[in-house]
N, C-alpha and C. Protein backbone atom coordinates (compact mmCIF):
# COMPACT_ATOMS: atom_id res chain seq x y z
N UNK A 1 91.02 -49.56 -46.13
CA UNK A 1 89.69 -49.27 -46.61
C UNK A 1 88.76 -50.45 -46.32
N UNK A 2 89.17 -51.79 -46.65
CA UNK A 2 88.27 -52.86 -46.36
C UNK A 2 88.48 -52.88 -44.71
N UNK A 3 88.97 -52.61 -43.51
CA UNK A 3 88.86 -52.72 -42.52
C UNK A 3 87.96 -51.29 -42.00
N UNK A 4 88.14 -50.71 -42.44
CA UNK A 4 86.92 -49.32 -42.43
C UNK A 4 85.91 -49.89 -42.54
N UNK A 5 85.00 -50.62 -43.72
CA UNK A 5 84.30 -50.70 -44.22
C UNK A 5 83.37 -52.05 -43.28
N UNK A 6 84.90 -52.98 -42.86
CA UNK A 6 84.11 -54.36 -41.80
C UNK A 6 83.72 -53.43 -40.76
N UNK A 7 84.42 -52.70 -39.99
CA UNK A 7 84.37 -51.78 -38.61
C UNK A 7 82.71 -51.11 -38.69
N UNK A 8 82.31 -50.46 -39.81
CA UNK A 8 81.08 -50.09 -40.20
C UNK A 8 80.38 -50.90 -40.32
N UNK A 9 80.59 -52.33 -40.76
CA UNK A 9 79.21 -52.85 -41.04
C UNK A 9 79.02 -53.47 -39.82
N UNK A 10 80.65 -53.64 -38.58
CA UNK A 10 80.13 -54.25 -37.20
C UNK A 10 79.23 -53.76 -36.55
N UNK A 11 79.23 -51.88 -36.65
CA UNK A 11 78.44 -51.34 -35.96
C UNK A 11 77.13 -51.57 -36.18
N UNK A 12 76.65 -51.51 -37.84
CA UNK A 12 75.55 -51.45 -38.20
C UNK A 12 74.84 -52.90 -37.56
N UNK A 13 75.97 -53.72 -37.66
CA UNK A 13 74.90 -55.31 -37.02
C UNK A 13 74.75 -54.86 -35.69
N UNK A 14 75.84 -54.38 -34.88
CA UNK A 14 75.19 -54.26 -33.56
C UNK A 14 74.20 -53.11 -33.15
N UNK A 15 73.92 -52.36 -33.92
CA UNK A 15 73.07 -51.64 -33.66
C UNK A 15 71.56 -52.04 -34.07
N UNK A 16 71.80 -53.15 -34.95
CA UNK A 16 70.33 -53.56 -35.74
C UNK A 16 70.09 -54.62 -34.66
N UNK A 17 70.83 -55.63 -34.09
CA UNK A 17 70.51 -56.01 -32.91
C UNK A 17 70.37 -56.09 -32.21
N UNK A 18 70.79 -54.45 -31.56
CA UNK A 18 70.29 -54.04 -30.18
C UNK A 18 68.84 -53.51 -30.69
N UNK A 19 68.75 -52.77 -31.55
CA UNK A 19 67.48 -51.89 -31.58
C UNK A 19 66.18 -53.09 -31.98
N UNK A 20 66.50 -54.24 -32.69
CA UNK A 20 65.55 -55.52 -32.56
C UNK A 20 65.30 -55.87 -31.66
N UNK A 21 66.40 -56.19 -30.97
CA UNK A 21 65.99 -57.13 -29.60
C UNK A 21 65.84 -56.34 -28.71
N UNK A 22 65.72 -55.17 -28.26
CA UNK A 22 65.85 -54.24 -26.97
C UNK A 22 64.24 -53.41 -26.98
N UNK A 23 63.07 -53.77 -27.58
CA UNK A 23 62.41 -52.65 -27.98
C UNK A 23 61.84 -51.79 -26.25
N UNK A 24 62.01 -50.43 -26.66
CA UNK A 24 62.13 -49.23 -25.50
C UNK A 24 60.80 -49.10 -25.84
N UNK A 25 59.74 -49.49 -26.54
CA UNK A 25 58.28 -48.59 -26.62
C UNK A 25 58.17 -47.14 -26.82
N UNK A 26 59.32 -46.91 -27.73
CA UNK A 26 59.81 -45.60 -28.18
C UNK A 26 58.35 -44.82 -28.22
N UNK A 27 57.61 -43.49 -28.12
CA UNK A 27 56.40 -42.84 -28.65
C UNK A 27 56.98 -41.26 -29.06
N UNK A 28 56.52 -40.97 -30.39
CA UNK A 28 56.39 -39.78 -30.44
C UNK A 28 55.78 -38.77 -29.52
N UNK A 29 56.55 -37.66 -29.31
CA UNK A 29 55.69 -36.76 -28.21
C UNK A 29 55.84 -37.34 -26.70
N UNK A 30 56.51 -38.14 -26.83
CA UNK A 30 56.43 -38.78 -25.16
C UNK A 30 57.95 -39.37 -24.72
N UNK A 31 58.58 -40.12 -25.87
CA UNK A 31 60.37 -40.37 -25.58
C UNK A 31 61.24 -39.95 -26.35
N UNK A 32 60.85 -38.92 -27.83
CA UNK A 32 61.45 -38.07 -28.13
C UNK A 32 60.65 -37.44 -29.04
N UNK A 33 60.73 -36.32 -29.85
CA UNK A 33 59.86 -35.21 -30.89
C UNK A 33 60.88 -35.02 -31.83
N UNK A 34 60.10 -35.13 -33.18
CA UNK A 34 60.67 -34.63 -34.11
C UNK A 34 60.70 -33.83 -34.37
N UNK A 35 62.33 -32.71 -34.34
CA UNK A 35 61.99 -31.40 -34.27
C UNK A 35 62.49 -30.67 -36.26
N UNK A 36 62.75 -30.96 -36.71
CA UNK A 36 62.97 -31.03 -38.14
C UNK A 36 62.96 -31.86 -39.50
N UNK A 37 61.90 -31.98 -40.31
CA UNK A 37 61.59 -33.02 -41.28
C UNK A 37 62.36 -32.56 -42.66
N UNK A 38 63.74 -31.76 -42.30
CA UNK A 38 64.56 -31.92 -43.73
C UNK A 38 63.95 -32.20 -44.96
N UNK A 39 64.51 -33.00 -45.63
CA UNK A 39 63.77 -32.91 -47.21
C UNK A 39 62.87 -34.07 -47.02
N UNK A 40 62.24 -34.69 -46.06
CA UNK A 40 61.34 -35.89 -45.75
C UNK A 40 60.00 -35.22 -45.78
N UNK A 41 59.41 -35.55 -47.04
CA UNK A 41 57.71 -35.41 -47.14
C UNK A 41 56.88 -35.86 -46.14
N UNK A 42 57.20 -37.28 -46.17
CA UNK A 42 56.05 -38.14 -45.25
C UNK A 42 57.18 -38.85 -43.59
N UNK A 43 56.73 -38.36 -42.97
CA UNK A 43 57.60 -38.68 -41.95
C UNK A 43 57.16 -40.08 -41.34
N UNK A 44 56.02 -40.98 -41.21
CA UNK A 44 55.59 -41.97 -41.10
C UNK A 44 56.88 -43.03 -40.65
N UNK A 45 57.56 -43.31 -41.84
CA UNK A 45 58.34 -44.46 -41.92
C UNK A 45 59.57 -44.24 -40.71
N UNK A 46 59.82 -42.92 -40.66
CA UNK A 46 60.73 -42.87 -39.20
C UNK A 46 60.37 -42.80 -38.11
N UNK A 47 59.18 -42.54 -37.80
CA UNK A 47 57.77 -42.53 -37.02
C UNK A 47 57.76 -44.13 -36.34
N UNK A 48 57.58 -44.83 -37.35
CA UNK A 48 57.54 -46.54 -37.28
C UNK A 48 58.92 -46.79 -36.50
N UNK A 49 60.30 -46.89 -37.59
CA UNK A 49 61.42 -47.00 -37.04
C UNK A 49 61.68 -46.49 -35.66
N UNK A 50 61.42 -44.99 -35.20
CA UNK A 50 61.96 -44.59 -33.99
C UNK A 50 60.59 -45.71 -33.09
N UNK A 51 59.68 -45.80 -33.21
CA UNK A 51 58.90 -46.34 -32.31
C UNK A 51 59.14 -47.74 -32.03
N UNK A 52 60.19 -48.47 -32.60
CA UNK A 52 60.70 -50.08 -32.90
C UNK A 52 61.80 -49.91 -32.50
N UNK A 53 62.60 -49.02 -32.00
CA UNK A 53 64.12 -48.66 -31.52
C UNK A 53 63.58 -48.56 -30.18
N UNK A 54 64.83 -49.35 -29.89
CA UNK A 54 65.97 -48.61 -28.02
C UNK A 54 66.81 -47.27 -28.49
N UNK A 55 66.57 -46.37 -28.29
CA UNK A 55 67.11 -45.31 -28.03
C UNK A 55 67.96 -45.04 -27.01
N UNK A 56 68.11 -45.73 -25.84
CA UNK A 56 68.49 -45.23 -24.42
C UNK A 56 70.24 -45.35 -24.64
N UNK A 57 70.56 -45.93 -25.17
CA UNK A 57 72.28 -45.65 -25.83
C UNK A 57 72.50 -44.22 -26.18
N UNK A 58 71.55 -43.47 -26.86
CA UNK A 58 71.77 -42.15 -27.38
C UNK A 58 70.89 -41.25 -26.89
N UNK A 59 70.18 -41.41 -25.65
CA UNK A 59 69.79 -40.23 -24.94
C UNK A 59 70.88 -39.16 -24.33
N UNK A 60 72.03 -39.01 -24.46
CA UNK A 60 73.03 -38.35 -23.62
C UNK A 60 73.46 -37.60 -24.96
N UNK A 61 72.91 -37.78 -26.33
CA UNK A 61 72.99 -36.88 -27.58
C UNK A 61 72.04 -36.05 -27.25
N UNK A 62 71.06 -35.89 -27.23
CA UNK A 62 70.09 -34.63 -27.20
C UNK A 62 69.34 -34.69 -28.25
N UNK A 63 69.64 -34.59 -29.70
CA UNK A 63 69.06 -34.82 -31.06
C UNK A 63 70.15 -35.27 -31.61
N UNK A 64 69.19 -36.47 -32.67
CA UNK A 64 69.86 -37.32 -33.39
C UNK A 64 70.09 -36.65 -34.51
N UNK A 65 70.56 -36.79 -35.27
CA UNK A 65 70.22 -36.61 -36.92
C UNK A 65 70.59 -37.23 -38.46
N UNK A 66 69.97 -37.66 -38.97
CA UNK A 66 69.30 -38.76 -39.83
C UNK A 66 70.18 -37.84 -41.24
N UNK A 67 70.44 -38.70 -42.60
CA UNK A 67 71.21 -38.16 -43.13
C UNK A 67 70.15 -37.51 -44.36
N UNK A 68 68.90 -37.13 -44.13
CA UNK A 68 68.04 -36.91 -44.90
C UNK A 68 67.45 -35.40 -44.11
N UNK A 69 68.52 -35.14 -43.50
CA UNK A 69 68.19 -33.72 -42.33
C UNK A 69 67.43 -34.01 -41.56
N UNK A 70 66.47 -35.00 -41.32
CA UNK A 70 65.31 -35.33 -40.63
C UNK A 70 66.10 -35.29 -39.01
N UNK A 71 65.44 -34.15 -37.81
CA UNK A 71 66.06 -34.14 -36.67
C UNK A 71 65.42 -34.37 -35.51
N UNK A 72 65.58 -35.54 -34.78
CA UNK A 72 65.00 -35.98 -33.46
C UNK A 72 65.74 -35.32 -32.25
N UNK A 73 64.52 -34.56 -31.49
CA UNK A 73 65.04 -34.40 -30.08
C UNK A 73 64.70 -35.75 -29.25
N UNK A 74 65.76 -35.94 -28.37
CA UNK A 74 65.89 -37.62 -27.53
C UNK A 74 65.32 -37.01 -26.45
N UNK A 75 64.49 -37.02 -25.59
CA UNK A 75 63.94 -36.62 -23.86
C UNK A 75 65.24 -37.76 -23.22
N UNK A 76 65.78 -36.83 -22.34
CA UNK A 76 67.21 -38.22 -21.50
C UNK A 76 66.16 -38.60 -20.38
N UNK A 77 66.71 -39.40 -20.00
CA UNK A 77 66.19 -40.57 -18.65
C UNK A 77 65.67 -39.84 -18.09
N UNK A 78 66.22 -38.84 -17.15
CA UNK A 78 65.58 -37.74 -15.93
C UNK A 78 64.20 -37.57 -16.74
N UNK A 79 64.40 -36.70 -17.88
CA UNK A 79 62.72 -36.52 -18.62
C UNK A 79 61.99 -37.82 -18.44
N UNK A 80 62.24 -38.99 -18.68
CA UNK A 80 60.92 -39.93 -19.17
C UNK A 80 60.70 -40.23 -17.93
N UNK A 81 61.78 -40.46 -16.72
CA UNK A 81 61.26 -40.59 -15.24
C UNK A 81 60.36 -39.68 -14.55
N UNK A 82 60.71 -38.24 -15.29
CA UNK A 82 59.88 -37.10 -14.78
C UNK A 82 58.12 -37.23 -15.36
N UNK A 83 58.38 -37.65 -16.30
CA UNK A 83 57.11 -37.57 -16.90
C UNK A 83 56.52 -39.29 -16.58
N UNK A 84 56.84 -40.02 -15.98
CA UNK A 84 55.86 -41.04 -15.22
C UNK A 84 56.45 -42.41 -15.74
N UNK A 85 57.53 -42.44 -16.52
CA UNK A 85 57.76 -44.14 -17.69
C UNK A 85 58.39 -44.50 -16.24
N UNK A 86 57.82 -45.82 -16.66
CA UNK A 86 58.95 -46.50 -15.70
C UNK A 86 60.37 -47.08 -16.28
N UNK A 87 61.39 -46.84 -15.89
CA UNK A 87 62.70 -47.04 -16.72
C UNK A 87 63.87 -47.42 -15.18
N UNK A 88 64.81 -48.39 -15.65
CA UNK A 88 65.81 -48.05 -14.30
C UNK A 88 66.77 -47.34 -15.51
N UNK A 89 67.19 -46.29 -14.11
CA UNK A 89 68.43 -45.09 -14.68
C UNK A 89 69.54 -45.57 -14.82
N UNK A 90 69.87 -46.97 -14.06
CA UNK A 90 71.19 -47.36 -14.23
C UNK A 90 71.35 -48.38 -15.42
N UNK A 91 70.55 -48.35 -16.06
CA UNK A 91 70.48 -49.20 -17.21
C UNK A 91 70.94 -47.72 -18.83
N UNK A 92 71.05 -46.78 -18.13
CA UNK A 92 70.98 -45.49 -19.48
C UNK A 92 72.52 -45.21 -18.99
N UNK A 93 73.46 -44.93 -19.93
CA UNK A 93 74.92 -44.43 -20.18
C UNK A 93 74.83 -43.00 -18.92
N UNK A 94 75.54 -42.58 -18.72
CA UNK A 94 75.96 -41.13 -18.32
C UNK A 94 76.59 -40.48 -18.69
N UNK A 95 77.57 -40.94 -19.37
CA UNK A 95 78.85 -40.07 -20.22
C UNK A 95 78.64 -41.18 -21.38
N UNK A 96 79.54 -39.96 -22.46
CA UNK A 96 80.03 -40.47 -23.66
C UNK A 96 82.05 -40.61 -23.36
N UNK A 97 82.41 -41.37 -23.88
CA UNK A 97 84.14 -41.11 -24.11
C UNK A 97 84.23 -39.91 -24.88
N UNK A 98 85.06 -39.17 -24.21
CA UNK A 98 85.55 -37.69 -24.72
C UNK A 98 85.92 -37.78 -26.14
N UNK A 99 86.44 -39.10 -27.08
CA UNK A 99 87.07 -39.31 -28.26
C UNK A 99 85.75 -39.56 -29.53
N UNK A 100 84.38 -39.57 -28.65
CA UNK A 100 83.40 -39.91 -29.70
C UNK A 100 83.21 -39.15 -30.50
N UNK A 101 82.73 -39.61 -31.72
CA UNK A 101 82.68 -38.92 -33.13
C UNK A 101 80.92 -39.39 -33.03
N UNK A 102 79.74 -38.41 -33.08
CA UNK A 102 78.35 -38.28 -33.09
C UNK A 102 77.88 -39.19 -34.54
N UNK A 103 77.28 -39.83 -34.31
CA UNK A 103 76.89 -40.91 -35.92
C UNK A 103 76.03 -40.23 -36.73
N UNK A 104 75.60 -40.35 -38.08
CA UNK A 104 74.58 -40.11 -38.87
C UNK A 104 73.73 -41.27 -38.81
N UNK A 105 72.21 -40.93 -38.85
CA UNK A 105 71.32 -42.02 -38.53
C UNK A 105 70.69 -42.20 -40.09
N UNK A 106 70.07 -43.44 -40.81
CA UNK A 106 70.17 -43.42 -41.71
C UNK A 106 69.02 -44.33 -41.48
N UNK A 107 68.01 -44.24 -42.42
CA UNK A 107 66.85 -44.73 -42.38
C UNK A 107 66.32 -46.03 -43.32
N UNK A 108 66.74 -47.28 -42.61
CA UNK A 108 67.19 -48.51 -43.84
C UNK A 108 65.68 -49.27 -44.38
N UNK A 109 66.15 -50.28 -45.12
CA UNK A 109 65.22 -50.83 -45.19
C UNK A 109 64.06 -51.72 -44.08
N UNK A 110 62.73 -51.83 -44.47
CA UNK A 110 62.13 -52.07 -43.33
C UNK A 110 61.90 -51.44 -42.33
N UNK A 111 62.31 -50.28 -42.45
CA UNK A 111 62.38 -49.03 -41.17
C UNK A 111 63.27 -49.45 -40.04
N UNK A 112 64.18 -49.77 -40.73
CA UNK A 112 65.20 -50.37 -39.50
C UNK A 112 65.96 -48.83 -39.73
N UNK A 113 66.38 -48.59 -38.57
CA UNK A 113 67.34 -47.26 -38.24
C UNK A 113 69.12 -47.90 -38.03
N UNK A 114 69.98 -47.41 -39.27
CA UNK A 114 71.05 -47.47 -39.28
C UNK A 114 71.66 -46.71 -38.92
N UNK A 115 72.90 -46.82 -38.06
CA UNK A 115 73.84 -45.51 -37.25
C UNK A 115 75.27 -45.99 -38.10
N UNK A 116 75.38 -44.66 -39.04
CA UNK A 116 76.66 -44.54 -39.37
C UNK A 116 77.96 -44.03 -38.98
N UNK A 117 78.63 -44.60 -38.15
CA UNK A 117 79.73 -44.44 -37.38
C UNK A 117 81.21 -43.67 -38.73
N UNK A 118 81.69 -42.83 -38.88
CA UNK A 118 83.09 -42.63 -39.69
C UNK A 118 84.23 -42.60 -38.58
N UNK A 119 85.11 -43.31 -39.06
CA UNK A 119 86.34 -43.93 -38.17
C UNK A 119 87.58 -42.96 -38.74
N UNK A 120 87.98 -42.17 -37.60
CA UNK A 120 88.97 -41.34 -37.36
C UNK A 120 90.00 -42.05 -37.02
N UNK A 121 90.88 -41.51 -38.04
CA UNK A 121 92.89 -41.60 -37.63
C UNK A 121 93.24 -42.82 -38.40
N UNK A 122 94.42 -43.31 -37.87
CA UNK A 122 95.35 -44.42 -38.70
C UNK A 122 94.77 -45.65 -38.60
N UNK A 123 94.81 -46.00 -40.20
CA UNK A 123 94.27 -48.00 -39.60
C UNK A 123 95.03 -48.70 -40.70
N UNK A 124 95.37 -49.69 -39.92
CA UNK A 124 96.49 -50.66 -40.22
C UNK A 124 95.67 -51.64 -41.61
């Protein structure tokens, strides 16, 4: 259980440090749309967050989804190249490993966007 729990919070640092240090100039309507606001009144604060994120790790998801139902469609690389961004393609994933388990995105403090990874099978 405590090695579950380090494994999760590794992800969460590396994901808070890629999405700090990497910023993609995320825009609504232009590098992905929010296509469902779940039980989220004011959508603003994920608005902020997705626009302060690298996304390009999880363009090969299609839509994200946030544990508040809140659901982002991702535009993948081909889209943002089609539509004029300048981006290199070999910098965006192509495949996922066949063994991946899809994260819950979780909307932290500061509008930092947390990806909750759950760890499948035996751990020592």
């Amino acid at each position: 259980m405590k090695k579950q729990a380090t494994i999760r919070n590794l992800f969460v640092l590396f994901f808070f440090i890629a999405s700090f240090g990497l910023s993609a100039q995320e825009q609504n309507n232009q590098t992905y749309h929010i296509i469902n606001n779940g039980t989220v009144q004011n959508v603003q604060s994920y608005i902020d967050a997705l626009n302060a994120s690298n996304l390009k790790y999880h363009r090969l998801i299609t839509t994200i989804l946030f544990e508040t139902g809140l659901k982002v469609e991702l535009y993948s690389a081909t889209e943002l190249v089609a539509a004029g961004r300048s981006i290199n393609l070999a910098d965006y994933p192509v495949s996922f490993p066949a063994t991946r388990v899809e994260p819950t995105f979780v909307l932290g403090a500061n509008n930092f966007i947390i990806e909750m990874h759950s760890v499948e099978g035996k751990h020592h």
